[in-house]
Protein backbone atom coordinates (compact mmCIF):
# COMPACT_ATOMS: atom_id res chain seq x y z
CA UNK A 1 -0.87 0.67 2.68
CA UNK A 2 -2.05 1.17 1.48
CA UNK A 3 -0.83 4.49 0.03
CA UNK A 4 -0.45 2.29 -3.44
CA UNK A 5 2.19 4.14 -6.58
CA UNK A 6 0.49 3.75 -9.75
CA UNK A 7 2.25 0.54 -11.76
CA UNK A 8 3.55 3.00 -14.36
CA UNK A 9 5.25 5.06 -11.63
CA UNK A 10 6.60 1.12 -9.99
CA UNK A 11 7.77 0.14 -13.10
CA UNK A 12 9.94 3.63 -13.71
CA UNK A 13 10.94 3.11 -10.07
CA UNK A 14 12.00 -0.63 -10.59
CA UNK A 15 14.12 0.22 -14.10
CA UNK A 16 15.82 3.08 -11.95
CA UNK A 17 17.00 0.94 -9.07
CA UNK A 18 17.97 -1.62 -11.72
CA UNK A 19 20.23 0.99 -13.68
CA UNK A 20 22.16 1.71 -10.16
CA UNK A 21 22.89 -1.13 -9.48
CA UNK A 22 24.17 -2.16 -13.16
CA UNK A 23 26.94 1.07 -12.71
CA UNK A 24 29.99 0.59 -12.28
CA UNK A 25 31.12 0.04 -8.76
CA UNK A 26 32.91 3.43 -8.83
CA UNK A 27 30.07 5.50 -9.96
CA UNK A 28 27.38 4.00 -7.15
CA UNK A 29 27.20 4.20 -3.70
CA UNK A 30 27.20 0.51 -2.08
CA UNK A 31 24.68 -1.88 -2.07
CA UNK A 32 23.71 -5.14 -2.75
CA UNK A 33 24.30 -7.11 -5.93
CA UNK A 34 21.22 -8.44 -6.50
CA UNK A 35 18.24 -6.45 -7.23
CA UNK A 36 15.71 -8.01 -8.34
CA UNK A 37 11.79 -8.39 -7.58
CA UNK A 38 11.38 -11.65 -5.59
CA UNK A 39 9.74 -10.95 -2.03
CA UNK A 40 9.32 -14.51 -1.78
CA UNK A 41 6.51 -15.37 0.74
CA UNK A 42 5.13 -18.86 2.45
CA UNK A 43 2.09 -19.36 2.24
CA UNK A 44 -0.16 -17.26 4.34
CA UNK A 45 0.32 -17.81 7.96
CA UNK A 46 -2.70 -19.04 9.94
CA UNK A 47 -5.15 -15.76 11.67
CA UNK A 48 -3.09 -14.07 14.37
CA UNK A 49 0.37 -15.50 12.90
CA UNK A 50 2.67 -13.26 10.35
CA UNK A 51 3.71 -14.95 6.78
CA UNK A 52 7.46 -14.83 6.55
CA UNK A 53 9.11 -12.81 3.55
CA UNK A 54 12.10 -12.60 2.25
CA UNK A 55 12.99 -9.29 0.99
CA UNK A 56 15.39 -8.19 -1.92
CA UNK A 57 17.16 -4.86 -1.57
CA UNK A 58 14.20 -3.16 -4.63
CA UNK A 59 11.67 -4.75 -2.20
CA UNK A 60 13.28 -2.62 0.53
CA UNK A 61 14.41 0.34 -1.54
CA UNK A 62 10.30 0.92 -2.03
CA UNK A 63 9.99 0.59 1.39
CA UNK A 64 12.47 3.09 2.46
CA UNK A 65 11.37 5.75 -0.36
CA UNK A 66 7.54 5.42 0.99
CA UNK A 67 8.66 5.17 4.73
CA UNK A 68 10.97 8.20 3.95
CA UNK A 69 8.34 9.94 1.86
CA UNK A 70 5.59 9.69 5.07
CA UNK A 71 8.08 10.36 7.57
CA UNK A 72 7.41 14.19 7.00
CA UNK A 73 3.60 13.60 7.91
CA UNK A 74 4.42 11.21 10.83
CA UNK A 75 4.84 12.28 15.05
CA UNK A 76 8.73 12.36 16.55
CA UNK A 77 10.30 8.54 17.22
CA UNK A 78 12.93 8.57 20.24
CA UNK A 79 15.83 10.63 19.29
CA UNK A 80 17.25 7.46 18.78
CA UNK A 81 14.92 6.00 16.47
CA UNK A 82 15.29 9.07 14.84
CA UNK A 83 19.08 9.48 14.20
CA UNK A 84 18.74 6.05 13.14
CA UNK A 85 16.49 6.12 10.49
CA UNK A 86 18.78 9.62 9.17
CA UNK A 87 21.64 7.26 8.69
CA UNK A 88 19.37 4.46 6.88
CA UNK A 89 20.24 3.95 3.09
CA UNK A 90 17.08 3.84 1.05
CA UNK A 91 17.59 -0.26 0.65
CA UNK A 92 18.09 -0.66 4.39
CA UNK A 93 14.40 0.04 5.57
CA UNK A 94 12.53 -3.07 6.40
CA UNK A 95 8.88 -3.83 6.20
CA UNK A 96 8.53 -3.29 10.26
CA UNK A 97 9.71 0.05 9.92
CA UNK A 98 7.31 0.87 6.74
CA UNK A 99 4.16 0.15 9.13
CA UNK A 100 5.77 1.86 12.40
CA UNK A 101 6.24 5.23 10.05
CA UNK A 102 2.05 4.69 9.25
CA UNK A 103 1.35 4.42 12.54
CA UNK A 104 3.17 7.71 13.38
CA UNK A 105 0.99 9.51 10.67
CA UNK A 106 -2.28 8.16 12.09
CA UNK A 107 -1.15 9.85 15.68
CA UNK A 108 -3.09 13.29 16.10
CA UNK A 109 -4.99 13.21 13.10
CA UNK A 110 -8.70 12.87 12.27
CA UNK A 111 -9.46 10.39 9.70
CA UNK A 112 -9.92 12.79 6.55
CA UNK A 113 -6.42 14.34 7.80
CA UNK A 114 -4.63 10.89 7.70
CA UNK A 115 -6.07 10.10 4.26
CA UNK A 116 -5.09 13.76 3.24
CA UNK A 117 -1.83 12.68 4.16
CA UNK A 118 -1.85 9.66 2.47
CA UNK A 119 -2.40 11.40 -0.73
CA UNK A 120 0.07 13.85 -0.32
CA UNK A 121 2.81 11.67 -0.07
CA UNK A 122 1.04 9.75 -3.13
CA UNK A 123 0.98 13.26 -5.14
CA UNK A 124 4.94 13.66 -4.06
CA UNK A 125 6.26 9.95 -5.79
CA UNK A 126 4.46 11.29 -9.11
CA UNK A 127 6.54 13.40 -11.16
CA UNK A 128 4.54 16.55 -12.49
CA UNK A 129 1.56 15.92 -14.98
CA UNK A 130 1.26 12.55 -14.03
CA UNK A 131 -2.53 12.36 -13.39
CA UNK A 132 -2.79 13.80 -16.57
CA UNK A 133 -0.44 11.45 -18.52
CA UNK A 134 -2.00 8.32 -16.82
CA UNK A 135 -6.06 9.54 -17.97
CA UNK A 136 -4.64 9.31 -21.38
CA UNK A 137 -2.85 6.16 -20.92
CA UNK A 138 -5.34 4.52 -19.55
CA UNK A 139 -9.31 6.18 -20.02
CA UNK A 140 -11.40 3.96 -18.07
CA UNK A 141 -11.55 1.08 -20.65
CA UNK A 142 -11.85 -2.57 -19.42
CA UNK A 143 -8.43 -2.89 -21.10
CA UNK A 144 -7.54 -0.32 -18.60
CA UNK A 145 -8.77 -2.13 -15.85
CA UNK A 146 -7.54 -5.28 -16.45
CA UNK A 147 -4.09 -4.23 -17.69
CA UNK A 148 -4.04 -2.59 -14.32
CA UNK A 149 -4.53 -5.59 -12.50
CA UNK A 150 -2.05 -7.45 -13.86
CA UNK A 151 0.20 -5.06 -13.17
CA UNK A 152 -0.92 -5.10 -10.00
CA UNK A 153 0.47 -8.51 -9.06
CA UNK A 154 3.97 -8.68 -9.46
CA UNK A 155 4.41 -4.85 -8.49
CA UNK A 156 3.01 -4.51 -5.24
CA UNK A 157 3.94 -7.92 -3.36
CA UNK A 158 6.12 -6.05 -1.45
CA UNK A 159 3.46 -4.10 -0.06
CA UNK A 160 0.45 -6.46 -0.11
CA UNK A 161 1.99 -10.41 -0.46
CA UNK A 162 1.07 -12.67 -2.59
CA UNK A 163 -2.13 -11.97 -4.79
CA UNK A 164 -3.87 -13.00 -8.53
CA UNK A 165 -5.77 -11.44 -11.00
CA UNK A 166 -9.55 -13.00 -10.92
CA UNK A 167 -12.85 -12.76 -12.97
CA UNK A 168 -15.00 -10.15 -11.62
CA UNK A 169 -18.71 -8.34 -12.58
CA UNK A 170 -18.30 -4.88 -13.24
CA UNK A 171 -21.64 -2.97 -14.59
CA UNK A 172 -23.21 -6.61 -15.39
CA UNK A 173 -19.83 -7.82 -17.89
CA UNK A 174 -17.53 -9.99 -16.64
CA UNK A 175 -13.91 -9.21 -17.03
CA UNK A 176 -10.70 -10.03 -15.33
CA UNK A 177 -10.02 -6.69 -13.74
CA UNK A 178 -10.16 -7.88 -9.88
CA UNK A 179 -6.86 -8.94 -7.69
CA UNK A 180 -7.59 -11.51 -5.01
CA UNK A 181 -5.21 -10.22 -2.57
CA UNK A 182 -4.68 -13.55 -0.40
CA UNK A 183 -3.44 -12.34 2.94
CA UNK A 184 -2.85 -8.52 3.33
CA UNK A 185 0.56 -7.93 4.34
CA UNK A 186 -0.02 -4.57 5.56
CA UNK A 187 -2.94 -5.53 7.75
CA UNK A 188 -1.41 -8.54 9.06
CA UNK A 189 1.74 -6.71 10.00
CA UNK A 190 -0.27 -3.99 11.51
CA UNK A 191 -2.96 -5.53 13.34
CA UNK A 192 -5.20 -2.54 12.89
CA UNK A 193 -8.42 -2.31 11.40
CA UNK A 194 -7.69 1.93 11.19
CA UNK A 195 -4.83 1.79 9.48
CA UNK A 196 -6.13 -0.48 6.71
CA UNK A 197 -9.03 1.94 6.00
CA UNK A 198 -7.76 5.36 6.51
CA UNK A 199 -4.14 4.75 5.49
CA UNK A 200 -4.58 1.98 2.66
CA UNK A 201 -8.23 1.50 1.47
CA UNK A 202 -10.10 4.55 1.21
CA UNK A 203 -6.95 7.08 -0.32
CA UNK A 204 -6.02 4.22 -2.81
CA UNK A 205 -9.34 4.60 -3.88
CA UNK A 206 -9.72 7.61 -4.04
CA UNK A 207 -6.34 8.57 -5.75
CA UNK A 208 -7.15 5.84 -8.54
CA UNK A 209 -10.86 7.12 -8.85
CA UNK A 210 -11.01 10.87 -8.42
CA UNK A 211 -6.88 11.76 -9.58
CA UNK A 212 -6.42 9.30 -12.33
CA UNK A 213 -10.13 8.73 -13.50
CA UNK A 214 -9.73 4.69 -13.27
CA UNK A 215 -12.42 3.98 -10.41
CA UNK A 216 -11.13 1.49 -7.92
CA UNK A 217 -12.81 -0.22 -4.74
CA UNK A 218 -11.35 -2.45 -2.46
CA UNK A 219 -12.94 -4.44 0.02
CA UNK A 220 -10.96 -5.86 3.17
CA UNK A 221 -11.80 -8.98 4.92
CA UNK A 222 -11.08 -8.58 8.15
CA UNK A 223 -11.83 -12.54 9.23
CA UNK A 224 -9.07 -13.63 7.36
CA UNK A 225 -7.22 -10.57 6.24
CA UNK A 226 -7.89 -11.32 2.34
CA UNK A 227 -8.69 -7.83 0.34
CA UNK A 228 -10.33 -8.16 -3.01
CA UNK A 229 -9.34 -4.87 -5.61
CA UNK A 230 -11.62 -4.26 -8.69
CA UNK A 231 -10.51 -1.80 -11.26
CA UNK A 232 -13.62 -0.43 -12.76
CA UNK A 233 -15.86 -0.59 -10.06
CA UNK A 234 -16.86 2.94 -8.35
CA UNK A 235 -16.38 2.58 -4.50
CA UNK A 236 -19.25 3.27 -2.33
CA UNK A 237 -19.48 6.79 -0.07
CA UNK A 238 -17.64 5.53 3.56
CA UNK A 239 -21.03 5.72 4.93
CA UNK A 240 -22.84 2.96 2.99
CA UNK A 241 -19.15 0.36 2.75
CA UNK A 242 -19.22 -2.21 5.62
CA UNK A 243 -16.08 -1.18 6.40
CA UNK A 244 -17.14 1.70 8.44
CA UNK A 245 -18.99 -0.59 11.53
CA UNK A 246 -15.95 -2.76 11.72
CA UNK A 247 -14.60 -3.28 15.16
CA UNK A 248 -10.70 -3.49 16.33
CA UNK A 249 -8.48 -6.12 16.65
CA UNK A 250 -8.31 -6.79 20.21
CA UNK A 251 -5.77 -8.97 20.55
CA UNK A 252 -3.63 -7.89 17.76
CA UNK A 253 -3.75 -3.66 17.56
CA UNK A 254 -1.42 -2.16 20.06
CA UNK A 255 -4.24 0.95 19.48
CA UNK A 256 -7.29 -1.16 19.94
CA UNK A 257 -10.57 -0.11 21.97
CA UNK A 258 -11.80 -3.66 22.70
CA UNK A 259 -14.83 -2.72 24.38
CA UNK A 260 -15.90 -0.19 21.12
CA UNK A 261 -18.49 -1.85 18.64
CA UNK A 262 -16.58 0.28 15.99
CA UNK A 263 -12.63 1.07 15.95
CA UNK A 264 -12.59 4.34 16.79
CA UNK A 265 -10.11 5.41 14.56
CA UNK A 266 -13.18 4.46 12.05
CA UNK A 267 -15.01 7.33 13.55
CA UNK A 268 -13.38 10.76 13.80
């Protein structure tokens, strides 16, 4: 989604939900043993098939805290969806659940309201100051950029699968500040063409551009579900990025409008 944490903000997550599960079994509540960063994927499945991954409990942990974080903004499960997710230990969400919780938050909203959203519940991870703090870590250098890219790899292949940094033109110099993101997780597990723009794309650019001064665009494509990311480069107003005439996924978005040359949840 998305709805991306900064890698500073990953990395003080990841320590944290290393230190639990290093205490003492007296002093933590239960949970696996093993927590470590491995989300090991396949390689990509074919168009229209899902890549398996195999999730640790930190992959999972992230999931729950976002799914939990978004839940506020999202429409009512079933009662019994509901009472089920209350009982749900942070490390005991699954990837499945991550997207449904999205899909709730795009329900009832305009486009601009489910982005708002989006960057609410990125505004709510940070801890106070944090925009600030990460300008002066990182002013929009090409070190920036690229250190953010690497970063970018290992810390968000829970969220995105398997990716790698590449050379990229930024302002006429080459630098290696863009992540080749080889099959989109998120969009392949969602199916929807909406939820990749409004819930993923456009607030992760806008968060990294406009709230921590690093400019960020990302451009999705949708024939094979691949998503390039280039820190450095500022993204394009909705109006002028391709994204905006793309249609739905007919045969893969429970939401989709085949018969619309645009996916309507592209246009309101």
């Amino acid at each position: 989604m998305a709805a991306l944490l900064p890698p500073m903000e990953l990395c003080f997550a990841a320590r944290a939900a290393t230190q639990v599960a290093r205490r003492p079994s007296h002093r933590r509540q239960r949970m696996p043993s093993t927590c470590i960063v491995r989300c090991a994927a396949t390689a990509p499945a074919p168009m229209g098939e899902k890549t398996e991954y195999r999730d640790g409990p930190l992959e999972r942990a992230f999931m729950g805290l976002f799914a939990r974080k978004m839940e506020k903004f999202a429409s009512s499960p079933s009662s019994k969806k509901r009472k089920e997710n209350e009982k749900k230990s942070v490390w005991e969400w699954d990837y499945e659940s991550f997207v449904d919780v999205s899909r709730r938050v795009m329900v009832g909203r305009t486009r601009a309201q489910q982005q708002e959203a989006v960057r609410e519940v990125l505004l709510s991870m940070l801890p106070p100051g944090a925009p600030e703090q990460f300008r002066k870590l990182f002013p929009a250098t090409r070190w920036a950029c690229e250190f953010n890219a690497a970063l970018t790899v290992p810390f968000f292949r829970w969220l995105v699968g398997p990716s790698e940094v590449v050379e990229v033109e930024v302002d006429g110099v080459k630098q290696r500040s863009g992540v080749l993101i080889k099959k989109c997780r998120y969009l392949e597990n969602s199916g929807c063409v909406g939820m990749c723009v409004n819930m993923c794309k456009i607030p992760t650019q806008d968060f990294f551009t406009n709230e921590f001064g690093l400019p960020l665009t990302m451009n999705p494509n949708f024939e094979d579900m691949s998503c390039e990311m280039i820190y450095g480069q500022v993204p394009p107003p909705i109006e002028d990025d391709p994204v905006s005439k793309q249609p739905c996924y007919p045969n893969l978005c429970s939401m989709s409008t085949p018969s619309a040359p645009i996916c309507p949840k592209l246009q309101n």
